[in-house]
N, C-alpha and C. Protein backbone atom coordinates (compact mmCIF):
# COMPACT_ATOMS: atom_id res chain seq x y z
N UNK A 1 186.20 73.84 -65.18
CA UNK A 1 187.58 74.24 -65.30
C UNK A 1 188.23 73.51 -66.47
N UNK A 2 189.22 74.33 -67.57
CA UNK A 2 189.37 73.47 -68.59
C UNK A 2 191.01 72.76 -68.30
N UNK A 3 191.59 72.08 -69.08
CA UNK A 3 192.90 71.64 -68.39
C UNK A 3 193.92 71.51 -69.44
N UNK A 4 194.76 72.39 -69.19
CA UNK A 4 195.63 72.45 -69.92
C UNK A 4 196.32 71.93 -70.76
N UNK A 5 196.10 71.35 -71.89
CA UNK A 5 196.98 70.56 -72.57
C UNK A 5 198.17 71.40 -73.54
N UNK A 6 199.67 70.55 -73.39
CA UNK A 6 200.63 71.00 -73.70
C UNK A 6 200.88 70.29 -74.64
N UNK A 7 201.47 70.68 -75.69
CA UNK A 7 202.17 69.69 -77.29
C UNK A 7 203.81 69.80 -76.48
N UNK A 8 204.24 68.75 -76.28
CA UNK A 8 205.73 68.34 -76.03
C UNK A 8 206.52 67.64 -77.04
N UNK A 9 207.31 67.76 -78.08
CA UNK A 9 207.45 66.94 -79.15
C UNK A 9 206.23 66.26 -79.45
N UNK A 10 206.33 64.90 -79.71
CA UNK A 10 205.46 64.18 -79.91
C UNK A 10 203.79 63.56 -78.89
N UNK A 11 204.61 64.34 -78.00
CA UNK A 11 203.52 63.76 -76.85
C UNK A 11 202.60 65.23 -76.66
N UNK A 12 201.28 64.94 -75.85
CA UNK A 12 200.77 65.83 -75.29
C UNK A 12 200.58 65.87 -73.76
N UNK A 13 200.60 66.74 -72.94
CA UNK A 13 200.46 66.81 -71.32
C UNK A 13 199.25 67.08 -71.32
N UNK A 14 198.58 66.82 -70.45
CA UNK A 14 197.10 67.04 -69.51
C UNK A 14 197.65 66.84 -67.98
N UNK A 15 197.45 68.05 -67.59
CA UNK A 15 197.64 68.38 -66.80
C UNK A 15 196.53 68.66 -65.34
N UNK A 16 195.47 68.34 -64.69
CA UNK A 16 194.85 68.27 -64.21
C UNK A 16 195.08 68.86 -62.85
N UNK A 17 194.74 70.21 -62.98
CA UNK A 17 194.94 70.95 -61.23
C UNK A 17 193.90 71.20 -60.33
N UNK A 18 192.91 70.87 -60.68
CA UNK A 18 191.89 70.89 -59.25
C UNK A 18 190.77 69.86 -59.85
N UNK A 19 189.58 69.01 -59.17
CA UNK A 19 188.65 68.44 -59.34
C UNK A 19 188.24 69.07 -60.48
N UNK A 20 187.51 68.33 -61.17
CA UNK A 20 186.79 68.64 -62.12
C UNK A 20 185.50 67.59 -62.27
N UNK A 21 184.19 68.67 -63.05
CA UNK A 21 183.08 67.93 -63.04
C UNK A 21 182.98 66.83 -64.11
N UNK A 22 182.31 66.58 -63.88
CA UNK A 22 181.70 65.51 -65.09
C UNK A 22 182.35 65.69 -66.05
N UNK A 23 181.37 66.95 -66.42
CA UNK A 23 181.53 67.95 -67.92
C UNK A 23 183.02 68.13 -68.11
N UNK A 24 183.21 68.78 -66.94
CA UNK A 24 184.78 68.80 -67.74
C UNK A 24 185.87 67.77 -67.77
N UNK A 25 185.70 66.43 -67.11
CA UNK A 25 186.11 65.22 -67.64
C UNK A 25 185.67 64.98 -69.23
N UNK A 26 184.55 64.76 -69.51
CA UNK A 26 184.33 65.09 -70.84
C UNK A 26 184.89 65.33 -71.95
N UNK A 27 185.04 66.92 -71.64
CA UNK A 27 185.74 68.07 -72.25
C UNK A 27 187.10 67.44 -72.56
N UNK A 28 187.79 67.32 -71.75
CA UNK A 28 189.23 67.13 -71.66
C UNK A 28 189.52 65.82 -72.48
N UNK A 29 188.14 64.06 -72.27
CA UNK A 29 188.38 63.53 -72.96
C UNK A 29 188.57 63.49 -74.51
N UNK A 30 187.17 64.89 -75.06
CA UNK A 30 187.16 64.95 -76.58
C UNK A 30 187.95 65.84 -76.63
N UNK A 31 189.11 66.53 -76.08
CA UNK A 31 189.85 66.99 -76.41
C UNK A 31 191.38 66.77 -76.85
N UNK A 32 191.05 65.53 -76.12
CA UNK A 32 192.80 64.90 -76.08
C UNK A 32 192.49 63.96 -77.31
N UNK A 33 190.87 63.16 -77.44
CA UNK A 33 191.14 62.28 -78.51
C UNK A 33 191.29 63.15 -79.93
N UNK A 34 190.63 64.43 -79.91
CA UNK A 34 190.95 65.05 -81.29
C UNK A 34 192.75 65.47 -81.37
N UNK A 35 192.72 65.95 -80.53
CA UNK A 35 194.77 66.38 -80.46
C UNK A 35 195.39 65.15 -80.95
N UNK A 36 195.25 64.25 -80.29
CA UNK A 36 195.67 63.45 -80.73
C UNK A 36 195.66 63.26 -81.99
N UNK A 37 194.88 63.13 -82.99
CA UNK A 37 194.68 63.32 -84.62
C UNK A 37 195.63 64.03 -84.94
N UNK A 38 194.92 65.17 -84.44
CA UNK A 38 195.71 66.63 -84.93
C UNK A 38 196.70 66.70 -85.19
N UNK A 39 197.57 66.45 -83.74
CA UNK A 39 199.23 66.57 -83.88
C UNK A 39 200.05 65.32 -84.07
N UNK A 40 199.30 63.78 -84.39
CA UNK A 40 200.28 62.92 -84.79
C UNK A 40 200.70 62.43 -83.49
N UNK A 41 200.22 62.71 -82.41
CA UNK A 41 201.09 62.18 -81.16
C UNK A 41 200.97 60.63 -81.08
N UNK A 42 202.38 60.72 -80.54
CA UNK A 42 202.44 59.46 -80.08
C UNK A 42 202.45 59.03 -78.56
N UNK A 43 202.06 60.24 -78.04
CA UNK A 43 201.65 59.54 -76.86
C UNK A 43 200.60 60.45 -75.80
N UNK A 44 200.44 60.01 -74.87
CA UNK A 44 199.83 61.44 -73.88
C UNK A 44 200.20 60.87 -72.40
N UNK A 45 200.11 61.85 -71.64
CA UNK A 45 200.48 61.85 -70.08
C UNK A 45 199.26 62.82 -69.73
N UNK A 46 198.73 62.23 -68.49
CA UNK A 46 197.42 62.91 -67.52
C UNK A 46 198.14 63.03 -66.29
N UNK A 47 198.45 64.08 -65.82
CA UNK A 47 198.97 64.17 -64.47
C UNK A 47 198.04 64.31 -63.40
N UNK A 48 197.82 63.28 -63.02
CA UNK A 48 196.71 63.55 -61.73
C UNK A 48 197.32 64.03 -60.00
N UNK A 49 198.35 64.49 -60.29
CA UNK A 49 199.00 64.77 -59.23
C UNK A 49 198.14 65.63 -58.47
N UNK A 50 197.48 66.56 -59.12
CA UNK A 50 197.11 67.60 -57.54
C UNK A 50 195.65 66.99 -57.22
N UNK A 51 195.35 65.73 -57.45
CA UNK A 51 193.63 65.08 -57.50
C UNK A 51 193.67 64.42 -55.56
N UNK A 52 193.18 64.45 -54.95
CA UNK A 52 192.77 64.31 -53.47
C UNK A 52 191.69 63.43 -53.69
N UNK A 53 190.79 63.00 -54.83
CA UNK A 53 190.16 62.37 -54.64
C UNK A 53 189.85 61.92 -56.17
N UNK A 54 189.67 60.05 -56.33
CA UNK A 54 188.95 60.19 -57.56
C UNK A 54 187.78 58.92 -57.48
N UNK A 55 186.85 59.48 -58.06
CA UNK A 55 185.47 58.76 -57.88
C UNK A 55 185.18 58.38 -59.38
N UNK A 56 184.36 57.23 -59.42
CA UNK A 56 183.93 56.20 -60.18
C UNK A 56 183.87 56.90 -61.62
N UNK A 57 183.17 57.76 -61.83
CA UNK A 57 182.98 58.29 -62.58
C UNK A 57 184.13 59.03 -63.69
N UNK A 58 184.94 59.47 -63.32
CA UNK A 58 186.56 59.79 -63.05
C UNK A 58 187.35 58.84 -63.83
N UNK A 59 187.38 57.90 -62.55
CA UNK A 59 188.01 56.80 -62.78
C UNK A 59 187.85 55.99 -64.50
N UNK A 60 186.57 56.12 -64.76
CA UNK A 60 186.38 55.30 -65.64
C UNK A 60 186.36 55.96 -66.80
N UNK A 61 186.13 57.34 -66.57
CA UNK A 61 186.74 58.27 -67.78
C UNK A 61 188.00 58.33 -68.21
N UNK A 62 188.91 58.16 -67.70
CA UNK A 62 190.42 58.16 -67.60
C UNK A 62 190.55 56.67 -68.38
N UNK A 63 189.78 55.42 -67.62
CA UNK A 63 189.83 54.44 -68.44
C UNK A 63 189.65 54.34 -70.14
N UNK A 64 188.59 55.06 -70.30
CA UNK A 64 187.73 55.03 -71.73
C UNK A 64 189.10 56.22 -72.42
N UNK A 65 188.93 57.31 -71.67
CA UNK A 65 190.59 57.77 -72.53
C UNK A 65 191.51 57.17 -73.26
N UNK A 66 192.19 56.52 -72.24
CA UNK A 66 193.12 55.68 -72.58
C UNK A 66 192.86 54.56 -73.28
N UNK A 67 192.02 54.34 -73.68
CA UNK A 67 191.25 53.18 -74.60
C UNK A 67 191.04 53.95 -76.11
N UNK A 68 190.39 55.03 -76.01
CA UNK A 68 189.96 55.64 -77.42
C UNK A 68 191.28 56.58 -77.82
N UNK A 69 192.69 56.98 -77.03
CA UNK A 69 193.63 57.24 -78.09
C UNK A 69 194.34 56.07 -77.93
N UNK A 70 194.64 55.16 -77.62
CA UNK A 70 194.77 53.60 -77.98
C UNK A 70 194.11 53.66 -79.61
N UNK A 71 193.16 53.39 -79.58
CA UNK A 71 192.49 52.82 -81.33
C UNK A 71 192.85 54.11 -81.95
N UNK A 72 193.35 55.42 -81.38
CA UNK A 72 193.84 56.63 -82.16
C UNK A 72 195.65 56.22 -82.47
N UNK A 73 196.46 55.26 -82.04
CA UNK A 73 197.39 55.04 -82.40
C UNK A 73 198.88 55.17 -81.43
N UNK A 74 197.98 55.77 -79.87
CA UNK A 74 198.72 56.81 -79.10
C UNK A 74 199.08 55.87 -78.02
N UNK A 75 199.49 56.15 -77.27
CA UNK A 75 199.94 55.46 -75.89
C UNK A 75 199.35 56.26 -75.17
N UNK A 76 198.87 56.10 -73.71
CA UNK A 76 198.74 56.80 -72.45
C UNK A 76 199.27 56.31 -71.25
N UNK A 77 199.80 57.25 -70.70
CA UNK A 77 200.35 56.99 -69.26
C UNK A 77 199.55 57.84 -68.44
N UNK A 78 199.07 57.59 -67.11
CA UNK A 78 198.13 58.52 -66.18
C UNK A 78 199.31 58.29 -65.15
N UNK A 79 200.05 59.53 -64.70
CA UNK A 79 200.66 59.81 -63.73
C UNK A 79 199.99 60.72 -62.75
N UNK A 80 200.87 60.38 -61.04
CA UNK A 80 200.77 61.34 -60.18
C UNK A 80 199.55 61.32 -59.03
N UNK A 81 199.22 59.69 -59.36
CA UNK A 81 198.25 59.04 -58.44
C UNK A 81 198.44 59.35 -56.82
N UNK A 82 198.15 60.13 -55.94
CA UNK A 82 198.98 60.28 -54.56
C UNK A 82 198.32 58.98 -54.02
N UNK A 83 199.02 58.43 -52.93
CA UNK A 83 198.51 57.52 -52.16
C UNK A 83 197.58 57.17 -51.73
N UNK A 84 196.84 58.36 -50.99
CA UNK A 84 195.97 58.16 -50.11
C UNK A 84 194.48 57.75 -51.61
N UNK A 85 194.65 58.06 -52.72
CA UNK A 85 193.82 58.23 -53.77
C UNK A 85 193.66 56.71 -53.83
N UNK A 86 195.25 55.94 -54.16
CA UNK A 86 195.44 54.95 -54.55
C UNK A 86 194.93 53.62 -53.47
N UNK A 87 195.13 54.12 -52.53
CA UNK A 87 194.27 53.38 -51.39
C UNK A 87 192.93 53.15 -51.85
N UNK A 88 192.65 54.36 -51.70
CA UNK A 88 190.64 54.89 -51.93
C UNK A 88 189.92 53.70 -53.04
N UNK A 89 190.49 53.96 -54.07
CA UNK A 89 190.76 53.68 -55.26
C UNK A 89 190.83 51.97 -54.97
N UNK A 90 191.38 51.66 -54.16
CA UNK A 90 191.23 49.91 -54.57
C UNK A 90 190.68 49.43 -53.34
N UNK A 91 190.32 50.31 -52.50
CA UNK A 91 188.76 50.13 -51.38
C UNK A 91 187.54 49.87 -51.72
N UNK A 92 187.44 50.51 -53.13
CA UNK A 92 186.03 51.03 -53.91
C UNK A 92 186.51 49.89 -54.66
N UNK A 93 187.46 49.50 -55.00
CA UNK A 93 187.18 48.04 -56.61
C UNK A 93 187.51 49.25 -57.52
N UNK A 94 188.06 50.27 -57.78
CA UNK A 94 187.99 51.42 -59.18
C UNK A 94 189.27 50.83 -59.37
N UNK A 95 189.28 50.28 -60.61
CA UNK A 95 190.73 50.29 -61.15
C UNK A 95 191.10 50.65 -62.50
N UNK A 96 192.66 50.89 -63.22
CA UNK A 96 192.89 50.87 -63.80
C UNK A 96 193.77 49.70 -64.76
N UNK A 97 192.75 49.24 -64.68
CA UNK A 97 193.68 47.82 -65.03
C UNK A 97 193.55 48.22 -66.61
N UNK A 98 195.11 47.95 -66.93
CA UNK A 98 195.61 47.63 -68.64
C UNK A 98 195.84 49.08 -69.16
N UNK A 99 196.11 50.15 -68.77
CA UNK A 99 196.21 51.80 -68.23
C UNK A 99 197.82 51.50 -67.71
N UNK A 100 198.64 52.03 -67.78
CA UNK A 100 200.21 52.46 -67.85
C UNK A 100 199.91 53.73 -67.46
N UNK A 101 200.88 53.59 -65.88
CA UNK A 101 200.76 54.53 -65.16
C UNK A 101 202.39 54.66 -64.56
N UNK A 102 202.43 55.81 -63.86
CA UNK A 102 204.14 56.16 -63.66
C UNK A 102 203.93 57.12 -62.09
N UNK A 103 204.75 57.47 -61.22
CA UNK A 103 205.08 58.11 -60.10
C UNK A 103 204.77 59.41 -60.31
N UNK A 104 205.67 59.89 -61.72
CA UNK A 104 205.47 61.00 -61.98
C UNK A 104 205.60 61.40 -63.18
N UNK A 105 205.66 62.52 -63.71
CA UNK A 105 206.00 63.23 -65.19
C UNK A 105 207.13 62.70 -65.38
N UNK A 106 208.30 62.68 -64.82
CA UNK A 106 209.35 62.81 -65.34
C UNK A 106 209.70 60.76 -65.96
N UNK A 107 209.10 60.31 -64.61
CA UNK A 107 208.48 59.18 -64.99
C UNK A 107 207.76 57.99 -66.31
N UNK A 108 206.95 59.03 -66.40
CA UNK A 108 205.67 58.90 -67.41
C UNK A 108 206.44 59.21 -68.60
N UNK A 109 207.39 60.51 -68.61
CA UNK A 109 208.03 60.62 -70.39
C UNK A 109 209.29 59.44 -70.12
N UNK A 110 209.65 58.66 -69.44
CA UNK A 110 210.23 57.90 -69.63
C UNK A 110 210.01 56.27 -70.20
N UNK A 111 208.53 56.24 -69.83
CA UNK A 111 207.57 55.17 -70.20
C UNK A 111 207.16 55.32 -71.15
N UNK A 112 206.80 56.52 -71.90
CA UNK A 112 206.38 56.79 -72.71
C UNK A 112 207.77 56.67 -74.06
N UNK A 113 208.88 57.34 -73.38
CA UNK A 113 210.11 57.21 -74.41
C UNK A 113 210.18 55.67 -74.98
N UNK A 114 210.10 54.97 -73.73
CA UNK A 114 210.67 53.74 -74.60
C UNK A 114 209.31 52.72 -75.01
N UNK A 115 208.08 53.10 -74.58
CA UNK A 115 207.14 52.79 -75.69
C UNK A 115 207.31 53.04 -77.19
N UNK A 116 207.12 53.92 -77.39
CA UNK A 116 207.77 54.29 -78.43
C UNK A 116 208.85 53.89 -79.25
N UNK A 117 210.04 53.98 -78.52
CA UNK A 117 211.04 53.35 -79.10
C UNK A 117 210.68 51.69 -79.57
N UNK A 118 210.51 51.43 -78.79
CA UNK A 118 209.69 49.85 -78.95
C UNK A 118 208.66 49.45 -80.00
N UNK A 119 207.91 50.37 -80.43
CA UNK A 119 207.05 50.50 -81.34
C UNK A 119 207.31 51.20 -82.65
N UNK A 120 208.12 51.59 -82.92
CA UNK A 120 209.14 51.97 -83.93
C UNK A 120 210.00 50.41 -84.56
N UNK A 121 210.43 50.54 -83.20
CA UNK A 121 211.57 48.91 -83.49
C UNK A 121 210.46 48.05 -84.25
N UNK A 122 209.64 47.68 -83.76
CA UNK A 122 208.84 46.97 -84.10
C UNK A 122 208.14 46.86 -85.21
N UNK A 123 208.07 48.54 -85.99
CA UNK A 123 207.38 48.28 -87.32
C UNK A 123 208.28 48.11 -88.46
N UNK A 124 209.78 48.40 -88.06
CA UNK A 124 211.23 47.94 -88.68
C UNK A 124 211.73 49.60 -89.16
N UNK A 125 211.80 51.05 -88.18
CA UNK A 125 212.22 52.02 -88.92
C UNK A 125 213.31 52.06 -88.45
């Protein structure tokens, strides 16, 4: 299943609506790190909201994401973790440690806003 990515101003959405395999973890990773190029973003959001379950494999893809548009220049936020995931998730030892994460979308472009802003300030524009 492929997953939707949206250009939002500067940011891009990934949007994630049902499990996905391996492959298409994959997919979605070399897809977001090329967009990223592409469109100059400065940031991305993964909504894992409709995910019921996430396993090791997953997990650590999402990690390596957020690591390789990092050295692409980008920020990532992984929103929409449900609970029962987030439990699972630190039962197993899977974490996201050093990964910026938010409740939700509306959330996540807010984390993302003032990243940004912050990183602007910072290079003196």
């Amino acid at each position: 299943m492929e997953v939707p990515i949206l250009k939002q101003g500067g940011y891009l959405i990934a949007t994630i609506q049902a499990a996905l395999s391996d492959a298409d973890l994959i997919k979605l990773q070399d897809a977001l790190v090329e967009q990223v190029g592409k469109y100059r973003s400065k940031g991305v959001i993964i909504d894992v909201t409709a995910l019921d379950v996430m396993d090791s494999f997953a997990t650590r893809t999402l990690r390596s994401i957020a690591h390789m548009i990092k050295l692409r220049g980008a920020e990532t936020v992984i929103c929409g973790i449900q609970p029962e995931v987030a439990f699972a998730m630190v039962q197993l030892g899977l974490t996201l440690e050093g990964i910026s994460t938010a409740l939700d979308l509306e959330e996540g472009l807010a984390l993302l806003n003032k990243r940004t802003r912050e990183r602007e300030a910072a290079r003196g524009r």
